[in-house]
N, C-alpha and C. Protein backbone atom coordinates (compact mmCIF):
# COMPACT_ATOMS: atom_id res chain seq x y z
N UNK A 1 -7.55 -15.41 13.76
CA UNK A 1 -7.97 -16.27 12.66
C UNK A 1 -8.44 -15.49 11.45
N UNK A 2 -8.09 -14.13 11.54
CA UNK A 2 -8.45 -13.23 10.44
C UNK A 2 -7.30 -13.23 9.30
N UNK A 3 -7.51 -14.63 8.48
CA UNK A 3 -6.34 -14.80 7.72
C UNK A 3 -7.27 -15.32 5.99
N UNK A 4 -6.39 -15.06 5.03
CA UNK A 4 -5.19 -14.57 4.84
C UNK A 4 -4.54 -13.09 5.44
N UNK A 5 -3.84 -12.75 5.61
CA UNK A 5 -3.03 -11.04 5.33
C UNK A 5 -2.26 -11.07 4.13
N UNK A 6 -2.38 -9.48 4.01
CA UNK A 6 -1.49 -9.38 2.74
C UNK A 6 -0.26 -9.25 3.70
N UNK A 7 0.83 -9.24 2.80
CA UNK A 7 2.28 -9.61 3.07
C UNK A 7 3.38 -8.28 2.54
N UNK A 8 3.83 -7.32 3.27
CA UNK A 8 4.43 -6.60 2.70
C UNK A 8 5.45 -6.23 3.28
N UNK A 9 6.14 -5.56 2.31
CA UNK A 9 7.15 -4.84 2.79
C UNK A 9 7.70 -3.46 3.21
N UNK A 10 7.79 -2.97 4.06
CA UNK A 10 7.77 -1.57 4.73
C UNK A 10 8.86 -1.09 4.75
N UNK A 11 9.50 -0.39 3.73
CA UNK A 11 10.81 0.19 3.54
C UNK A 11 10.75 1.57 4.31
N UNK A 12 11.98 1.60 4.61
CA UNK A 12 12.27 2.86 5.44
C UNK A 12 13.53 3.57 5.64
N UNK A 13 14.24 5.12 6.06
CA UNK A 13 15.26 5.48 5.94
C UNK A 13 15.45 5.85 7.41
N UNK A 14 16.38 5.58 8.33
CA UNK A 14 16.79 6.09 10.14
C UNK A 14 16.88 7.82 9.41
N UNK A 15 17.20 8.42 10.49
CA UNK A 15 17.90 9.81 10.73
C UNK A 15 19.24 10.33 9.59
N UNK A 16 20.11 9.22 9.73
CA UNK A 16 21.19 9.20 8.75
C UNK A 16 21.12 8.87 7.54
N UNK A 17 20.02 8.04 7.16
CA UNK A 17 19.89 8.10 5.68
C UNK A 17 20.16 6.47 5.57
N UNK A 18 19.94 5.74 6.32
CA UNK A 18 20.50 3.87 6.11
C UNK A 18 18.79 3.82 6.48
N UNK A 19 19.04 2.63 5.00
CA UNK A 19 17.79 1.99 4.75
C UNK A 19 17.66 1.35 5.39
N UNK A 20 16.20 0.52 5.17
CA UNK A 20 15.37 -0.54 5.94
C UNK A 20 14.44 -1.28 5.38
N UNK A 21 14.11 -2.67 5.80
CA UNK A 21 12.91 -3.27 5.13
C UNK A 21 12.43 -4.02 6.07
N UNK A 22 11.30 -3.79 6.82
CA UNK A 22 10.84 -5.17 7.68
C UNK A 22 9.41 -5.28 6.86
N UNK A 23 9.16 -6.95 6.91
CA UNK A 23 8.00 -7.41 6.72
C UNK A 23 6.87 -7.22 7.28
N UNK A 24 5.46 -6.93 6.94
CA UNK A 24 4.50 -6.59 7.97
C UNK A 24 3.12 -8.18 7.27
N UNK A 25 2.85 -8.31 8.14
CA UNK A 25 1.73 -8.81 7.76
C UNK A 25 0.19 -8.19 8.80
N UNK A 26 0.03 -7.26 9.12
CA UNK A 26 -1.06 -6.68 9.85
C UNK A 26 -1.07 -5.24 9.33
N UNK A 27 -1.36 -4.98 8.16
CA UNK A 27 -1.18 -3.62 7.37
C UNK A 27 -2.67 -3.77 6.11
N UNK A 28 -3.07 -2.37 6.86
CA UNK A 28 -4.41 -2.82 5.66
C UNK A 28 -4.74 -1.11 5.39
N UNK A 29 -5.94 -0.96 4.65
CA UNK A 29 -6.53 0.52 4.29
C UNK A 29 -7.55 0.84 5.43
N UNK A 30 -7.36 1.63 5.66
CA UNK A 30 -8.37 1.93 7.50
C UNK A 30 -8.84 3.29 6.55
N UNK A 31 -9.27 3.66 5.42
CA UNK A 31 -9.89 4.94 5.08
C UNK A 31 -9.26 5.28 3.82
N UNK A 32 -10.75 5.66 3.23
CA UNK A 32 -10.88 6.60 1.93
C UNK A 32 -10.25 8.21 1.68
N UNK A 33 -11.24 8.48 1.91
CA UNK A 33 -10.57 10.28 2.19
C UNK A 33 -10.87 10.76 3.76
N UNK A 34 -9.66 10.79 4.03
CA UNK A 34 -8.74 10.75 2.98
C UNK A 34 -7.89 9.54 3.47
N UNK A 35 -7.20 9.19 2.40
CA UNK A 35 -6.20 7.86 2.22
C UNK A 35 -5.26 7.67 3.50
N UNK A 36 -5.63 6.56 4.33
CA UNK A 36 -5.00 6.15 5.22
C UNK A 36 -4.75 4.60 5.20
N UNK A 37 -3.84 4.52 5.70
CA UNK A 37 -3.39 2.75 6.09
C UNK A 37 -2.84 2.67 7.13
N UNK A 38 -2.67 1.44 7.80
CA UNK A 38 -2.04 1.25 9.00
C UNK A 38 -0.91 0.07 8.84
N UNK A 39 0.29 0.22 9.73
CA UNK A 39 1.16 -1.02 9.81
C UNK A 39 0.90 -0.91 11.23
N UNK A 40 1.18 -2.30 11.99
CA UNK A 40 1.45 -2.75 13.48
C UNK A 40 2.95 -3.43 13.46
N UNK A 41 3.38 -2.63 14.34
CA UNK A 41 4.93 -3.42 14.60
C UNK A 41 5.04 -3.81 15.80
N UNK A 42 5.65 -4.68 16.23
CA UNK A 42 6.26 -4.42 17.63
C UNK A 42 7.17 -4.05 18.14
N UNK A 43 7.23 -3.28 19.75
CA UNK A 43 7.87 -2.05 19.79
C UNK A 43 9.98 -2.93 20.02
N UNK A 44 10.08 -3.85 20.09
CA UNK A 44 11.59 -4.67 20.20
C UNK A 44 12.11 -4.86 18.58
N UNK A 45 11.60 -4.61 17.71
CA UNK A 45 11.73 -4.70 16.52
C UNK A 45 12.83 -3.42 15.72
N UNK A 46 13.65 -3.67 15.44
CA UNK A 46 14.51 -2.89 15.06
C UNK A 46 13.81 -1.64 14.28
N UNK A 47 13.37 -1.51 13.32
CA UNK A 47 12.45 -0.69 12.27
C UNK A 47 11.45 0.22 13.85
N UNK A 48 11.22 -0.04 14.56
CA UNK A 48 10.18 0.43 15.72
C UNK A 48 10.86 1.31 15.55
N UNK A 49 11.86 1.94 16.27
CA UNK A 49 12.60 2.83 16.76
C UNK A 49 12.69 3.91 15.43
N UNK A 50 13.54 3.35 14.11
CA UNK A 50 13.30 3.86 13.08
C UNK A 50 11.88 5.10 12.74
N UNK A 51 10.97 3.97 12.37
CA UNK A 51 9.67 4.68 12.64
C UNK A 51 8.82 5.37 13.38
N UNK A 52 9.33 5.58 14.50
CA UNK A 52 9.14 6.45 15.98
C UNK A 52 9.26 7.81 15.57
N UNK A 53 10.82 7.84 14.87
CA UNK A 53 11.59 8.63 14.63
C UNK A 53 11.55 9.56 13.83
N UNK A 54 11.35 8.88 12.60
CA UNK A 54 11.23 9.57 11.13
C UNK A 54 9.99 9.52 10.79
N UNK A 55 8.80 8.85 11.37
CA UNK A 55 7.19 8.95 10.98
C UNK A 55 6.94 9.12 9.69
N UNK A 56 7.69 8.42 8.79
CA UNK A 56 7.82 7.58 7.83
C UNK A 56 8.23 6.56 7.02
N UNK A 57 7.52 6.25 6.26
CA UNK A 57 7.84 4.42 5.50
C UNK A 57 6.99 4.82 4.07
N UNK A 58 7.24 3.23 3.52
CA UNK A 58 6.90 3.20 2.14
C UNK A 58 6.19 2.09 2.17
N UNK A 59 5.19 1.19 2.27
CA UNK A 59 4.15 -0.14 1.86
C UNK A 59 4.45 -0.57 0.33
N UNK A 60 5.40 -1.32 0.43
CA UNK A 60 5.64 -2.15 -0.92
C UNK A 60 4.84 -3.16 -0.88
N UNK A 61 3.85 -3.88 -2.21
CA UNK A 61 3.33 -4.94 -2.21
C UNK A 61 4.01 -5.34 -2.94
N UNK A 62 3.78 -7.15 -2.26
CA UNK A 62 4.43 -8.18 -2.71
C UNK A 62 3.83 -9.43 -3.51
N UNK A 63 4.85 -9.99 -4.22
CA UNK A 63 4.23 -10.88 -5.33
C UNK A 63 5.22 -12.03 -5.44
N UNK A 64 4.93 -12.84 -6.39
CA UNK A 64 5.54 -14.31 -6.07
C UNK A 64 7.28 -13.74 -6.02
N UNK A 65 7.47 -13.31 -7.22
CA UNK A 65 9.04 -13.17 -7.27
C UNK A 65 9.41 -12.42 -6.03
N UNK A 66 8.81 -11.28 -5.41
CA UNK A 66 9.14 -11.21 -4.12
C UNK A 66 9.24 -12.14 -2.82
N UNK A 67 8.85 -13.43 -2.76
CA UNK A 67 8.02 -14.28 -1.83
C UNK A 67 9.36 -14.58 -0.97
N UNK A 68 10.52 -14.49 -1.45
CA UNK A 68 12.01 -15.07 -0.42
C UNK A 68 12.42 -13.63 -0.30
N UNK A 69 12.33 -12.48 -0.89
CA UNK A 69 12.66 -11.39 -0.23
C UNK A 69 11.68 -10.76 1.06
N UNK A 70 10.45 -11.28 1.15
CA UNK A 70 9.83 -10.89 1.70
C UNK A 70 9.90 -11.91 3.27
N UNK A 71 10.08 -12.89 3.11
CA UNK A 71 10.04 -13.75 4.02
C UNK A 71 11.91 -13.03 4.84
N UNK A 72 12.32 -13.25 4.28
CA UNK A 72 14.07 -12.65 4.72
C UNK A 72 13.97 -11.63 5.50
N UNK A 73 13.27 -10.54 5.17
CA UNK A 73 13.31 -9.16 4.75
C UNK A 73 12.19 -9.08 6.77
N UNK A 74 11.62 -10.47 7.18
CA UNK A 74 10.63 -10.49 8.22
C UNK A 74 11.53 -11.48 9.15
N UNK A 75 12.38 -11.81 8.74
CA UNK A 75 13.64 -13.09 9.91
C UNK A 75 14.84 -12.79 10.13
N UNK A 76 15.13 -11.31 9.34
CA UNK A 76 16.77 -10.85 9.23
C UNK A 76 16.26 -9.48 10.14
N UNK A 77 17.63 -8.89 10.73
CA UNK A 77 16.79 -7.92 11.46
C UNK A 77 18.17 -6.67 10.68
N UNK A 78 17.73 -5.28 10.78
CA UNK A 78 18.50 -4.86 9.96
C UNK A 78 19.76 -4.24 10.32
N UNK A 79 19.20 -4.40 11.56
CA UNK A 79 20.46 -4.25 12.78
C UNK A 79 21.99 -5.18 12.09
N UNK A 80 21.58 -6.03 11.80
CA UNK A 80 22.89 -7.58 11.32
C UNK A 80 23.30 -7.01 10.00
N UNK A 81 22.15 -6.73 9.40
CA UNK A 81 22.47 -6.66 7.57
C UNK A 81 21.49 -5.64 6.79
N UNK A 82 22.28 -4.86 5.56
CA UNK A 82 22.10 -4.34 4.79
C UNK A 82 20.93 -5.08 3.68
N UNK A 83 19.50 -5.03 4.11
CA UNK A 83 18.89 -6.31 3.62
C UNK A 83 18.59 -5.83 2.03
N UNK A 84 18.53 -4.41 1.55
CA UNK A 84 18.51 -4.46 0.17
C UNK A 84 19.86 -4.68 -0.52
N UNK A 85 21.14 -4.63 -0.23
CA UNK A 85 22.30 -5.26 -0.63
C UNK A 85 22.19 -6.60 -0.69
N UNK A 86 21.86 -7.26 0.41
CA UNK A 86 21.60 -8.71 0.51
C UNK A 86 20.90 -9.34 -0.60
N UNK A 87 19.66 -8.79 -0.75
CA UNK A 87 18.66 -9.10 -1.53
C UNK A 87 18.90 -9.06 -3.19
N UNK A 88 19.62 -7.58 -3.67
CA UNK A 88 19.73 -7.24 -4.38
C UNK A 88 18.54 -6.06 -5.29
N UNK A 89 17.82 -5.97 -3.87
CA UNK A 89 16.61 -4.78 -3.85
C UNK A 89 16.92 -3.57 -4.64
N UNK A 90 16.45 -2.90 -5.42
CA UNK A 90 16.79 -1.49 -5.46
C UNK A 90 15.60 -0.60 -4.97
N UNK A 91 16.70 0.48 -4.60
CA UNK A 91 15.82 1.54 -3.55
C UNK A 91 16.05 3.04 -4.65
N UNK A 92 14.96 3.28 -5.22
CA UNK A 92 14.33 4.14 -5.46
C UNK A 92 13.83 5.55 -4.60
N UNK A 93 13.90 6.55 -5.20
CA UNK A 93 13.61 7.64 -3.95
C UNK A 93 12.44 7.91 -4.42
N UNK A 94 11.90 8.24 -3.20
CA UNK A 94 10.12 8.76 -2.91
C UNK A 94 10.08 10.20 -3.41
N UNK A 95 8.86 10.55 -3.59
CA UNK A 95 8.52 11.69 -4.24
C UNK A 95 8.46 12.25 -2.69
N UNK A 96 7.66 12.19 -1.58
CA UNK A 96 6.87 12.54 -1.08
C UNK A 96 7.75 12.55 0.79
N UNK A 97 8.31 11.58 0.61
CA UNK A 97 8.87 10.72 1.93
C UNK A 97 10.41 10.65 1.84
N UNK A 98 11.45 10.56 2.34
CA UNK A 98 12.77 9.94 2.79
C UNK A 98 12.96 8.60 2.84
N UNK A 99 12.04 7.88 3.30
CA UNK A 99 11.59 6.35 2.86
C UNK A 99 11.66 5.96 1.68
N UNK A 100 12.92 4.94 0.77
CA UNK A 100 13.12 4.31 -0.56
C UNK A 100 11.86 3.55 -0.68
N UNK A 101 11.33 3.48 -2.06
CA UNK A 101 10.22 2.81 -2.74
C UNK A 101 11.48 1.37 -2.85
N UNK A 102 10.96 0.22 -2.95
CA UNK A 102 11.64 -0.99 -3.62
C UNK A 102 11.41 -1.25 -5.21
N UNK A 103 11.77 -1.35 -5.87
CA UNK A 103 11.67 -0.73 -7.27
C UNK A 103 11.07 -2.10 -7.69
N UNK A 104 11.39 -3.53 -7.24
CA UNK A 104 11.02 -4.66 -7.88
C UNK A 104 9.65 -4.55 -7.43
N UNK A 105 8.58 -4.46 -6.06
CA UNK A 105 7.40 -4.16 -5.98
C UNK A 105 6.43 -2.99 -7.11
N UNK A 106 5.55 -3.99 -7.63
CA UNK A 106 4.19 -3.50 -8.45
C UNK A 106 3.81 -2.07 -7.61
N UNK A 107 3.66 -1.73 -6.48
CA UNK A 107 2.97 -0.62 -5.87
C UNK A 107 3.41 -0.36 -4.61
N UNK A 108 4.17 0.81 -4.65
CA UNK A 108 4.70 1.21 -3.31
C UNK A 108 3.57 2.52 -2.90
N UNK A 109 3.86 2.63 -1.96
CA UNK A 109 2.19 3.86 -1.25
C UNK A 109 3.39 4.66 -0.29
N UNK A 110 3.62 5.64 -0.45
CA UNK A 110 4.75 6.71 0.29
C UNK A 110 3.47 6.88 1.33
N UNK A 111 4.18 7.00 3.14
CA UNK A 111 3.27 7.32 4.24
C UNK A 111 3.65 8.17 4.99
N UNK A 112 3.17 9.03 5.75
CA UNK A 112 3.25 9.66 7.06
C UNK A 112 2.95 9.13 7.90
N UNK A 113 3.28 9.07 8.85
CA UNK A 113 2.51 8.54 10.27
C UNK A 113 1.67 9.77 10.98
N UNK A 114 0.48 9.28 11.28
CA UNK A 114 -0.38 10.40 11.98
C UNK A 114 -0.41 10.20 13.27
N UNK A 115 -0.93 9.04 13.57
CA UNK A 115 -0.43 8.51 15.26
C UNK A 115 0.07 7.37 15.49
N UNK A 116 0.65 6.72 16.65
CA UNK A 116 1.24 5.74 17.06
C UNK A 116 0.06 5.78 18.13
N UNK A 117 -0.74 3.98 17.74
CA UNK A 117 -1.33 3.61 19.18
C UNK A 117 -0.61 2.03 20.05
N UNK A 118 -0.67 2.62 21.19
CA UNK A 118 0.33 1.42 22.16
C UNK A 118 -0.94 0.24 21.72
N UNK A 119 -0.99 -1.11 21.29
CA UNK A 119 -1.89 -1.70 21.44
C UNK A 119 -2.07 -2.90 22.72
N UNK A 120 -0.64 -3.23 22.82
CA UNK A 120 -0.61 -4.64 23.34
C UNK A 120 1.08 -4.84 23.04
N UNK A 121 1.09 -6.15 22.59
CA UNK A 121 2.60 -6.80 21.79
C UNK A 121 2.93 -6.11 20.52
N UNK A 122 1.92 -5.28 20.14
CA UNK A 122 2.24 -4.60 18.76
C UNK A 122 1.73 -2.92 19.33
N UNK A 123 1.93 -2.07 18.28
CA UNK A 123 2.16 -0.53 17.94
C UNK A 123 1.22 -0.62 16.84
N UNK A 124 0.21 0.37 16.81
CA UNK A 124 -0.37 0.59 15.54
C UNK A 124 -0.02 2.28 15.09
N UNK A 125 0.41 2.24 13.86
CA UNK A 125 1.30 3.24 12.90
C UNK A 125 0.21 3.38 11.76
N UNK A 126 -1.06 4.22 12.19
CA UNK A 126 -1.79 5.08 11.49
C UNK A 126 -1.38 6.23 10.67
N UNK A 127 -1.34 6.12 9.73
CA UNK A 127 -0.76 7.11 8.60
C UNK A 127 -1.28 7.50 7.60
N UNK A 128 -0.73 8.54 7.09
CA UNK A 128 -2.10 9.37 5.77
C UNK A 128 -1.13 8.83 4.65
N UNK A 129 -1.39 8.20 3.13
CA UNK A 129 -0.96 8.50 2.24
C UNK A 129 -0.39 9.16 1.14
N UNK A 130 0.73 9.65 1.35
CA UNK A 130 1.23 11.18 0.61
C UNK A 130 1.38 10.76 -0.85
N UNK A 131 1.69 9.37 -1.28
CA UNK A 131 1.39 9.21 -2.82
C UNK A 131 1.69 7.92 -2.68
N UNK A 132 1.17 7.42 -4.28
CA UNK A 132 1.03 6.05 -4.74
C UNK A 132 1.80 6.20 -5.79
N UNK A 133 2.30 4.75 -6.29
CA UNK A 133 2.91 4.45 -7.51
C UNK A 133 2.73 3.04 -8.08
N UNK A 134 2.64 3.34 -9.29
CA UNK A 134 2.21 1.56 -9.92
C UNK A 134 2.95 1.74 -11.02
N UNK A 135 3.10 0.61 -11.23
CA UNK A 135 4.04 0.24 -12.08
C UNK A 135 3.60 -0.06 -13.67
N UNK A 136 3.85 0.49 -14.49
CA UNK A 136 2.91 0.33 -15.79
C UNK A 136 3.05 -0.85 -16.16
N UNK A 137 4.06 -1.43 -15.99
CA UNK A 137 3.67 -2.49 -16.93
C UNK A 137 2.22 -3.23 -16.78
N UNK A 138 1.35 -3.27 -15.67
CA UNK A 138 0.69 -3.63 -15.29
C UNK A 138 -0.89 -2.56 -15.86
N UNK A 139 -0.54 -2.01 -16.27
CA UNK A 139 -1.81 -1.11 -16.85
C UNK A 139 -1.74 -1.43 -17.89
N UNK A 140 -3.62 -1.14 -18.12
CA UNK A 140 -3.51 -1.87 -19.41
C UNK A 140 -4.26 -0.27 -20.66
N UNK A 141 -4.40 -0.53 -21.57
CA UNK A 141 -4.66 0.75 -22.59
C UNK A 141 -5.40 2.00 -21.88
N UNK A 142 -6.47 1.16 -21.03
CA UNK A 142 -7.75 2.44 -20.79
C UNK A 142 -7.18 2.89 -19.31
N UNK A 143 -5.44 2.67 -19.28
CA UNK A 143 -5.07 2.96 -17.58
C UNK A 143 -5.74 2.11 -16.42
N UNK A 144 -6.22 1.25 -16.60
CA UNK A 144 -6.57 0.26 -15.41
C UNK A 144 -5.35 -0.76 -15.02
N UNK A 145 -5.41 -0.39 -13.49
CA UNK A 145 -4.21 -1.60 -13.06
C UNK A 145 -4.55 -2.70 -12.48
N UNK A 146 -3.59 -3.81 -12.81
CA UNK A 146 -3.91 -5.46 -13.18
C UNK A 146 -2.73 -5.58 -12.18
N UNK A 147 -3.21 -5.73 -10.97
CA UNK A 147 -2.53 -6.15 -10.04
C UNK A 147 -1.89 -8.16 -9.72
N UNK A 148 -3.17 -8.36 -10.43
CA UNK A 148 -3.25 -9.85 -10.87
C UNK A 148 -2.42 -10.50 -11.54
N UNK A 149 -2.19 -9.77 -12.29
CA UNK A 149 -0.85 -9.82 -13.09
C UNK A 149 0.57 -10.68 -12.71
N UNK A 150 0.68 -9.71 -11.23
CA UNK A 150 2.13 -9.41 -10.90
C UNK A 150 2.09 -10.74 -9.72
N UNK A 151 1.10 -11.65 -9.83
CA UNK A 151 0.70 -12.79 -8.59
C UNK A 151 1.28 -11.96 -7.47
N UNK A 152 0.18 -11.34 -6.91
CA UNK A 152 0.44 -10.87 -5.82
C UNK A 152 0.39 -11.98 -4.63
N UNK A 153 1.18 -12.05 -3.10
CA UNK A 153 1.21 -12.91 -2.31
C UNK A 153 0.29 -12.16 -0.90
N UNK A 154 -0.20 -13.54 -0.09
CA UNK A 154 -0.67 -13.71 0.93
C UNK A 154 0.19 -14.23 1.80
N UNK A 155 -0.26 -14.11 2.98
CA UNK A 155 0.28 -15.03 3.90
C UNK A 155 -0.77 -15.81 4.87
N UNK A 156 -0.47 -17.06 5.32
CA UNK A 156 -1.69 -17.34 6.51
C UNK A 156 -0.79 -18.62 7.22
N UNK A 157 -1.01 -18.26 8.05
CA UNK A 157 -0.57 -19.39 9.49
C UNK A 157 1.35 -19.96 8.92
N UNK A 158 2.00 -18.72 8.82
CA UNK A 158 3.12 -19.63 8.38
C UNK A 158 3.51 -19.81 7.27
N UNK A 159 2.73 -19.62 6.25
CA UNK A 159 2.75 -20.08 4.81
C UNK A 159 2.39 -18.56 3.63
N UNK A 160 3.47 -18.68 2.69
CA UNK A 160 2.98 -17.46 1.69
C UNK A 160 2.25 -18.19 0.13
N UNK A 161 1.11 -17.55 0.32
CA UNK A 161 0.43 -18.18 -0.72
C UNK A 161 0.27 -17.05 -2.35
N UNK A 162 0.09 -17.58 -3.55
CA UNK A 162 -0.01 -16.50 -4.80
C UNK A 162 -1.70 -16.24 -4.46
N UNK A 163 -2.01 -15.41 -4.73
CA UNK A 163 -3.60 -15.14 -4.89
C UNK A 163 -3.99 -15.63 -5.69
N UNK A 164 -4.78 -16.50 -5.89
CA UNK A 164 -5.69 -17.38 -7.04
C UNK A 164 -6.74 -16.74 -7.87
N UNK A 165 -7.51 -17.37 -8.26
CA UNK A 165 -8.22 -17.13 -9.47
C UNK A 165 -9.74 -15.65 -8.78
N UNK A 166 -10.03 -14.94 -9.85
CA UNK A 166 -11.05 -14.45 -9.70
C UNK A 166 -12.34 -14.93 -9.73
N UNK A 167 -12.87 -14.44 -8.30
CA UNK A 167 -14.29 -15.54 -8.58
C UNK A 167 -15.39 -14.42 -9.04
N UNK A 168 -15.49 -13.46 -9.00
CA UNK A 168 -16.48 -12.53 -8.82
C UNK A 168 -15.69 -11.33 -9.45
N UNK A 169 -16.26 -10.05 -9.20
CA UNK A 169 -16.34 -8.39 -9.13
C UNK A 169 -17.08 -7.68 -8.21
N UNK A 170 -16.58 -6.50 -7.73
CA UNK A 170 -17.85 -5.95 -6.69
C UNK A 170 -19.22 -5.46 -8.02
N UNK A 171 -20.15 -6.31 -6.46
CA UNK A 171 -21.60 -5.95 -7.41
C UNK A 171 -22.06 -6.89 -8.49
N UNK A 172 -21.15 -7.86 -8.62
CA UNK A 172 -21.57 -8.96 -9.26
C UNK A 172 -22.86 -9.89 -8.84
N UNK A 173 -23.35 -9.89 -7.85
CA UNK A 173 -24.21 -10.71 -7.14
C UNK A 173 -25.29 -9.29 -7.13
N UNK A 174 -25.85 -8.65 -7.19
CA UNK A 174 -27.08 -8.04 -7.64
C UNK A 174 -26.67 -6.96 -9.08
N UNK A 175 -25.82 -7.15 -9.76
CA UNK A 175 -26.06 -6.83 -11.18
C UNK A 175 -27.08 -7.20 -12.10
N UNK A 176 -27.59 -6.12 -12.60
CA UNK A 176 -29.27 -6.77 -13.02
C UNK A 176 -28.80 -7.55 -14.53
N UNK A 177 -29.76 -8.55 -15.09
CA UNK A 177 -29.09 -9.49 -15.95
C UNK A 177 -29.94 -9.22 -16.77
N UNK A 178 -29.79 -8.95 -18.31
CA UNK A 178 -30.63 -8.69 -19.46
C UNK A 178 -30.65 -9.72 -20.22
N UNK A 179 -32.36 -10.03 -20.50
CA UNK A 179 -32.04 -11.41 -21.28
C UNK A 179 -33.27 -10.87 -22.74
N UNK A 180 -32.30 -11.82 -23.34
CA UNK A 180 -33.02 -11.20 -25.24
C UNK A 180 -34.33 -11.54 -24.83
């Protein structure tokens, strides 16, 4: 019941160089410094094997105009189909990784995998961050990125939702208040 999740997409390259995209929705930041994230897959999942393999991927975030590539991209398996042909995705090369960035995603995060833990029905794919990328249009003069922008998507019980309005900032609720 730990919902929403963010909703992404985990691009990736096999041994031979053929791409990949499966959807993750159990992928979050597990650490600062240094920069780690995790995806959970399960191990019958085509991309499993992939990622076993090459102990790397790319974390594309997703946003409304992504919302039917992303849903596809989690019901098509890549075994059947070429899902960035399908899509009309472009795959971008990583600075860092063999794993294509998706060029229409605001922020792809190039990964290593550090360990694979067996959990259960899923695999957890602990990995260090070898680089980030954002997309300028989304920065604004003083270099701050406006992720908000790009209606980034959720998912919860079935359903992909846009992220709504800002209610707050961190530290908003004991920011001291100056009055004339």
């Amino acid at each position: 019941m730990l919902y929403p999740l963010p909703a992404v997409m985990v691009s990736m390259a096999d041994r031979d160089g053929k791409y990949n995209i499966i959807t993750i929705g159990w992928a979050g930041t597990v650490c600062t410094n240094p920069p780690m994230v995790s995806i959970s897959v399960r191990p019958e999942r085509h991309s499993f094997r992939i990622l076993q393999e090459t102990g790397e991927f790319v974390i594309n975030l997703t946003t409304r105009e992504l919302a039917f590539a992303t849903d596809y991209c989690g019901v098509k398996s890549g075994r059947d189909v070429d899902k960035f042909k399908a899509l009309g995705l472009t795959a971008f090369p990583a600075k860092e990784v063999k794993a294509p960035l998706i060029g229409e995603s605001p922020v792809n995060i190039e990964c290593r995998v550090r360990t694979v833990t067996p959990l259960g029905s899923h695999h957890m794919f602990l990995a260090d961050v070898a680089a980030v990328h954002a997309d300028e249009e989304y920065m604004d003069e003083k270099h701050k990125f406006h992720l908000e922008q790009a209606d980034p998507i959720v998912y919860s019980h079935g359903v992909y939702y846009v992220c709504g309005e800002a209610v707050g900032t961190f530290g908003y609720s004991v920011k001291r208040k100056y009055t004339a």
